[in-house]
C-alpha atoms as a PDB file:
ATOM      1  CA  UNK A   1     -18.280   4.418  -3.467  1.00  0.00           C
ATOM      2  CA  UNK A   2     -15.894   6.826  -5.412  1.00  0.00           C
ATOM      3  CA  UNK A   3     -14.204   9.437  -3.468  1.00  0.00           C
ATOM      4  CA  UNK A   4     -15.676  12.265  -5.798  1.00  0.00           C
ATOM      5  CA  UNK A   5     -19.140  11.132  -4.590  1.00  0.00           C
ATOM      6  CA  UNK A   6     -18.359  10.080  -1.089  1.00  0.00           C
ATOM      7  CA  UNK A   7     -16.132  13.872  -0.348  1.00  0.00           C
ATOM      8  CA  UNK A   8     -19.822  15.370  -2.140  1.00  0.00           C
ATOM      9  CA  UNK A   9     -22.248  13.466   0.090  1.00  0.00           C
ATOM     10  CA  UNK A  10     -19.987  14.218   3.171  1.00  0.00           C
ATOM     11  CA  UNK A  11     -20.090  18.079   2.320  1.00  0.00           C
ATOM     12  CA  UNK A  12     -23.720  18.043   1.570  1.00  0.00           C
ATOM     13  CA  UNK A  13     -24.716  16.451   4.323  1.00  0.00           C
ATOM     14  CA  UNK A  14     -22.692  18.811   6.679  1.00  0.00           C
ATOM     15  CA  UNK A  15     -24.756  21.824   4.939  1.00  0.00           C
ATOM     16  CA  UNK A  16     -27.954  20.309   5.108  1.00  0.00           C
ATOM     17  CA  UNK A  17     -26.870  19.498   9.058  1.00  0.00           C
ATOM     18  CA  UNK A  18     -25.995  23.039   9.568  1.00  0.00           C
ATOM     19  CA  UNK A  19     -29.265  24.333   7.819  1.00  0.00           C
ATOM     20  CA  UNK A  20     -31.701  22.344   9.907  1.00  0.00           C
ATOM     21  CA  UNK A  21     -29.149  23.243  13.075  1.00  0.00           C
ATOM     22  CA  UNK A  22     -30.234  27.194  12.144  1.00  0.00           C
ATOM     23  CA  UNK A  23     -34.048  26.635  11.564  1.00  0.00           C
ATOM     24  CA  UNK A  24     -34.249  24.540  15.147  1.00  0.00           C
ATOM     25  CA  UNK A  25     -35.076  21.419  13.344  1.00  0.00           C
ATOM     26  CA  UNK A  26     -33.914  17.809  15.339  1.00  0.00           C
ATOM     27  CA  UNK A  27     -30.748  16.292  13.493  1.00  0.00           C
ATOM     28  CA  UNK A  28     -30.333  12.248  14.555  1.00  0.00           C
ATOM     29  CA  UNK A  29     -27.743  11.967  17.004  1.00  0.00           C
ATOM     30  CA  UNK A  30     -25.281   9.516  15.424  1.00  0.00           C
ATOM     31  CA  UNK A  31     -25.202  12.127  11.941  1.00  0.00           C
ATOM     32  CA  UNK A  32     -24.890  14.773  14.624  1.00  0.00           C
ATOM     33  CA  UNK A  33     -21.875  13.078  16.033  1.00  0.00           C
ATOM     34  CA  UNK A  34     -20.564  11.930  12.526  1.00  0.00           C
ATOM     35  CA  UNK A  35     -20.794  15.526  10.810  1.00  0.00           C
ATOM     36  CA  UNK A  36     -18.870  16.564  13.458  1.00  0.00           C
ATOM     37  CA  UNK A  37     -15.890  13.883  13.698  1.00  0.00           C
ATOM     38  CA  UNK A  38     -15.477  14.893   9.737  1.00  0.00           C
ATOM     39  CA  UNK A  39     -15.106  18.003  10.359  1.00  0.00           C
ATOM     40  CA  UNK A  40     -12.453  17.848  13.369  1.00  0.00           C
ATOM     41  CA  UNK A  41     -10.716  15.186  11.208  1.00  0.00           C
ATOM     42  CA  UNK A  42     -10.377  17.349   7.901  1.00  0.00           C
ATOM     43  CA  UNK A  43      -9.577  20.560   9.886  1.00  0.00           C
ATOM     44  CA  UNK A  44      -6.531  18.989  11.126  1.00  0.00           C
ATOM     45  CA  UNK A  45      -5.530  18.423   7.158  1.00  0.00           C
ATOM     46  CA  UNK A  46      -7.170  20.557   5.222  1.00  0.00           C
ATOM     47  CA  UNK A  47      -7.942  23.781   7.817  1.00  0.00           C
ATOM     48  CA  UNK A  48      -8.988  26.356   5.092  1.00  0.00           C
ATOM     49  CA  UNK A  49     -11.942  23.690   3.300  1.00  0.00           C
ATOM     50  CA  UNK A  50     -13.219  23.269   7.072  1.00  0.00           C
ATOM     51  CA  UNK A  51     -13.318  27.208   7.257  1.00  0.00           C
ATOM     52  CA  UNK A  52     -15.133  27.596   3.934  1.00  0.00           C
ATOM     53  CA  UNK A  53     -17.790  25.081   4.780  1.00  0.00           C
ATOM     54  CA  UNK A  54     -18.735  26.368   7.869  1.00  0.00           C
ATOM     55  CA  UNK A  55     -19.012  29.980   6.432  1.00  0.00           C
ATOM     56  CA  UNK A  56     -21.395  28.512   4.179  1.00  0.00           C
ATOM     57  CA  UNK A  57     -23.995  29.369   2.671  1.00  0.00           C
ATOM     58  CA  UNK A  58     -23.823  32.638   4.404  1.00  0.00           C
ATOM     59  CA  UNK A  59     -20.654  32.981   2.029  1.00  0.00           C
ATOM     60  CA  UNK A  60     -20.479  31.162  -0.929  1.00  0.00           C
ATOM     61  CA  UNK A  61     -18.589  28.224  -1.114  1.00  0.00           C
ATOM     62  CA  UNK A  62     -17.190  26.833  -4.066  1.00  0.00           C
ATOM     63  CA  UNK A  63     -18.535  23.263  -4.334  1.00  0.00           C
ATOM     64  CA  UNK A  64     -16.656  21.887  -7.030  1.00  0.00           C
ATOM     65  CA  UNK A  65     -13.556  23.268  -5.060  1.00  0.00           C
ATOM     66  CA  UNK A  66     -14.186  21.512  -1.770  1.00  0.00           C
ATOM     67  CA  UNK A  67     -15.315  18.005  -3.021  1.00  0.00           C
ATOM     68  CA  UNK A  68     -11.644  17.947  -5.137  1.00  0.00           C
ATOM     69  CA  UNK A  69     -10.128  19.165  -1.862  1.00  0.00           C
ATOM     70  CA  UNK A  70     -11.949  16.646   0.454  1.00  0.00           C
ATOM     71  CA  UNK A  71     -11.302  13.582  -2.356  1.00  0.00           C
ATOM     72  CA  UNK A  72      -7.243  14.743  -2.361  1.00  0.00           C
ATOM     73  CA  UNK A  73      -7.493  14.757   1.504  1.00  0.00           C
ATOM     74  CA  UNK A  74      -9.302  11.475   1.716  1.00  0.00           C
ATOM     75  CA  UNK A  75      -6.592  10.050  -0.913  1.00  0.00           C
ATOM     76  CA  UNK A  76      -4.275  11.014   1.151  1.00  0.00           C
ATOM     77  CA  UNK A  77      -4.923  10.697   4.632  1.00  0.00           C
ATOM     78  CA  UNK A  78      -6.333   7.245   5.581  1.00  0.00           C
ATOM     79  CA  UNK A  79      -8.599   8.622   8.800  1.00  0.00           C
ATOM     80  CA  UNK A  80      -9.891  11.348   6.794  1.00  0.00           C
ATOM     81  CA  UNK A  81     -11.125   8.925   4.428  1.00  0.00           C
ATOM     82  CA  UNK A  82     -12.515   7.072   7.209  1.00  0.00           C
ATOM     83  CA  UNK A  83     -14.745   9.688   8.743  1.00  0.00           C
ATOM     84  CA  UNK A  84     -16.122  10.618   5.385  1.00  0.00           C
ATOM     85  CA  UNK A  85     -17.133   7.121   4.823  1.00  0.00           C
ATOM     86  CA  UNK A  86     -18.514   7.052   8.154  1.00  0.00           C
ATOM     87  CA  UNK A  87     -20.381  10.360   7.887  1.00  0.00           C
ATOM     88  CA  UNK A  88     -21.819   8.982   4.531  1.00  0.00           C
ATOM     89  CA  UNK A  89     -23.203   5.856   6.048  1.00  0.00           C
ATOM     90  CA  UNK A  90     -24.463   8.123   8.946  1.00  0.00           C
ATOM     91  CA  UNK A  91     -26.121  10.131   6.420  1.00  0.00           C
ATOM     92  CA  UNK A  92     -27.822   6.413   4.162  1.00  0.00           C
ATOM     93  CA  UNK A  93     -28.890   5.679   7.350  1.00  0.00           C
ATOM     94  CA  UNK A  94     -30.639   8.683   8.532  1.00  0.00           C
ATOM     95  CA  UNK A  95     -30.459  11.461   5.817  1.00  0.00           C
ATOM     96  CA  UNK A  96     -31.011  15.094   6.774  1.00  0.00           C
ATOM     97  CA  UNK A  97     -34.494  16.280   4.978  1.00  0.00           C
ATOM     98  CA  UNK A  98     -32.410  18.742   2.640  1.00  0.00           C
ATOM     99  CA  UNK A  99     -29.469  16.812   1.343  1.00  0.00           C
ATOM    100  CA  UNK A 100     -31.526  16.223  -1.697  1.00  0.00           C
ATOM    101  CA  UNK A 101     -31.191  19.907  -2.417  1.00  0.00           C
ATOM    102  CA  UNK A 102     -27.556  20.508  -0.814  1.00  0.00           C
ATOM    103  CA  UNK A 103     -26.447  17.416  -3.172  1.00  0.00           C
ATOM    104  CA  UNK A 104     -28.039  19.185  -6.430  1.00  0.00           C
ATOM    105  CA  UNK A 105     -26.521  22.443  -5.257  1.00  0.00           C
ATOM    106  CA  UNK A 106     -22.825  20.221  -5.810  1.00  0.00           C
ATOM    107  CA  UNK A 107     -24.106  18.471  -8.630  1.00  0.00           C
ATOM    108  CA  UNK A 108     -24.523  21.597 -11.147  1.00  0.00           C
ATOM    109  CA  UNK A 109     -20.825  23.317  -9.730  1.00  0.00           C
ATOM    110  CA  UNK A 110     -19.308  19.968 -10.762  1.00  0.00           C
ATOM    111  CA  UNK A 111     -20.868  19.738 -13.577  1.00  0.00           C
ATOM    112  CA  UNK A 112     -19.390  23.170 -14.241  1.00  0.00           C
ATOM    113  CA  UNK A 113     -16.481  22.173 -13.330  1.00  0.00           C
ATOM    114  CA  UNK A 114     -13.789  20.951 -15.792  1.00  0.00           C
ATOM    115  CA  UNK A 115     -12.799  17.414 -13.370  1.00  0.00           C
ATOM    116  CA  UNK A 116     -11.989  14.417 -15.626  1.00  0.00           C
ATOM    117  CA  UNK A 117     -14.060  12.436 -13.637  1.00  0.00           C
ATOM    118  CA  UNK A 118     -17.268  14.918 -13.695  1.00  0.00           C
ATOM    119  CA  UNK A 119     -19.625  12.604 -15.646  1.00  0.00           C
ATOM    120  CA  UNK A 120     -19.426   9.620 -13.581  1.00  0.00           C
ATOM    121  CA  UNK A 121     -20.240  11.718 -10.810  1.00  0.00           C
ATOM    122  CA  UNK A 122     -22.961  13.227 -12.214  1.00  0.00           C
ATOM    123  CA  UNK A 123     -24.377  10.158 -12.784  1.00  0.00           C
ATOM    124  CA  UNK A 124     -23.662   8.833  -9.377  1.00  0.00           C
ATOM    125  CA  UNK A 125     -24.632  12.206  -7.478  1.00  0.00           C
ATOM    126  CA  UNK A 126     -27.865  11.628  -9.331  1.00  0.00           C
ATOM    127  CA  UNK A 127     -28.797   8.537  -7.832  1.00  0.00           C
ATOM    128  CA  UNK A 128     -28.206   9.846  -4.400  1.00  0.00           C
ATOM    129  CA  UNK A 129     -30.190  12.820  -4.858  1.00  0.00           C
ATOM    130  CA  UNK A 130     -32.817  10.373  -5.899  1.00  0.00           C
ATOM    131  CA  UNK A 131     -32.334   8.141  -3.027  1.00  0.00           C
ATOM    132  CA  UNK A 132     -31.948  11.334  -0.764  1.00  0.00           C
ATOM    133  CA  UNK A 133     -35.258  12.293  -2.370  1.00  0.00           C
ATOM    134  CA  UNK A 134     -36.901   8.667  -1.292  1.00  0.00           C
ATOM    135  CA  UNK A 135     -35.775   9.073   1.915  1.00  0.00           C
ATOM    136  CA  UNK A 136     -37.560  12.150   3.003  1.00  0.00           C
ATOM    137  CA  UNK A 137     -40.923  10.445   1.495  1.00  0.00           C
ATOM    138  CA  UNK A 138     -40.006   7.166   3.504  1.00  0.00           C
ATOM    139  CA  UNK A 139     -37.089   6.648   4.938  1.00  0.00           C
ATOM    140  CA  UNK A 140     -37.899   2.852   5.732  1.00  0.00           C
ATOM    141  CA  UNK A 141     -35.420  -0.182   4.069  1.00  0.00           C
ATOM    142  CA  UNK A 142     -33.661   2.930   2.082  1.00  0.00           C
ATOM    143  CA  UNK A 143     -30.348   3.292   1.244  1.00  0.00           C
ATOM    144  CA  UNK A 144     -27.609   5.109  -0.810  1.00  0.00           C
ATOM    145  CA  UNK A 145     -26.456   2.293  -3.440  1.00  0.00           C
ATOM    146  CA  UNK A 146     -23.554   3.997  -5.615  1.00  0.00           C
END
């Protein structure tokens, strides 16, 4: 999977985790755990992103922004890499019910965005979103296939 997708699935499903968290709803255990490995693992690299997600959405955070910032991280750092991968397969395997609309959400400020890579990701955010969508109808033999 491309990093620009991968760093946008990671952040949306850390939004949609936090959502449900706030409205009482049950999270599965292993995204639970995974959400927050990613988190600890970009903090120690990339503090001020880790700050801005958590703040959200009762602040605003600049989605295009923190996808680049999570895909330079991930380039960069080999275990930050790893615990977004591992916090998207978390997320195939058991998506949150709103990471459908979290992913749209970082679809359109990409799209905004002026990132040389913008329309493949678009087109690959898409069919997550769609899969994401599947998944809260029936989440049997589904999967994210970017």
């Amino acid at each position: 999977m491309e990093p620009l997708t991968a760093g946008a699935i990671a952040i949306g499903t850390v939004i949609a985790t936090k959502a449900l968290e706030k409205t009482g709803e049950k999270v599965g255990e292993t995204l639970w755990n995974k959400t927050g490995e990613f988190l600890v693992t970009l903090k120690k690299h990339s503090p001020h992103t880790v700050v801005a997600i958590e703040k959200a959405p009762s602040q605003p955070l600049d989605y295009g922004k923190a996808v680049l910032e999570v895909e330079s991280v991930a380039k960069a750092h080999p275990q930050v890499n790893l615990a977004v991968q591992e916090l998207v397969a978390a997320a195939q395997a058991n998506p949150p019910l709103n990471l459908a609309d979290a992913l749209k959400e970082i679809k359109a400020a990409v799209e905004k965005s002026q990132h040389p890579d913008a329309p493949a990701f678009i087109q690959n955010i898409q069919k997550a979103i769609n899969a994401a969508q599947t998944q809260t109808i029936d989440q049997r033999n589904s999967t994210f296939n970017i």
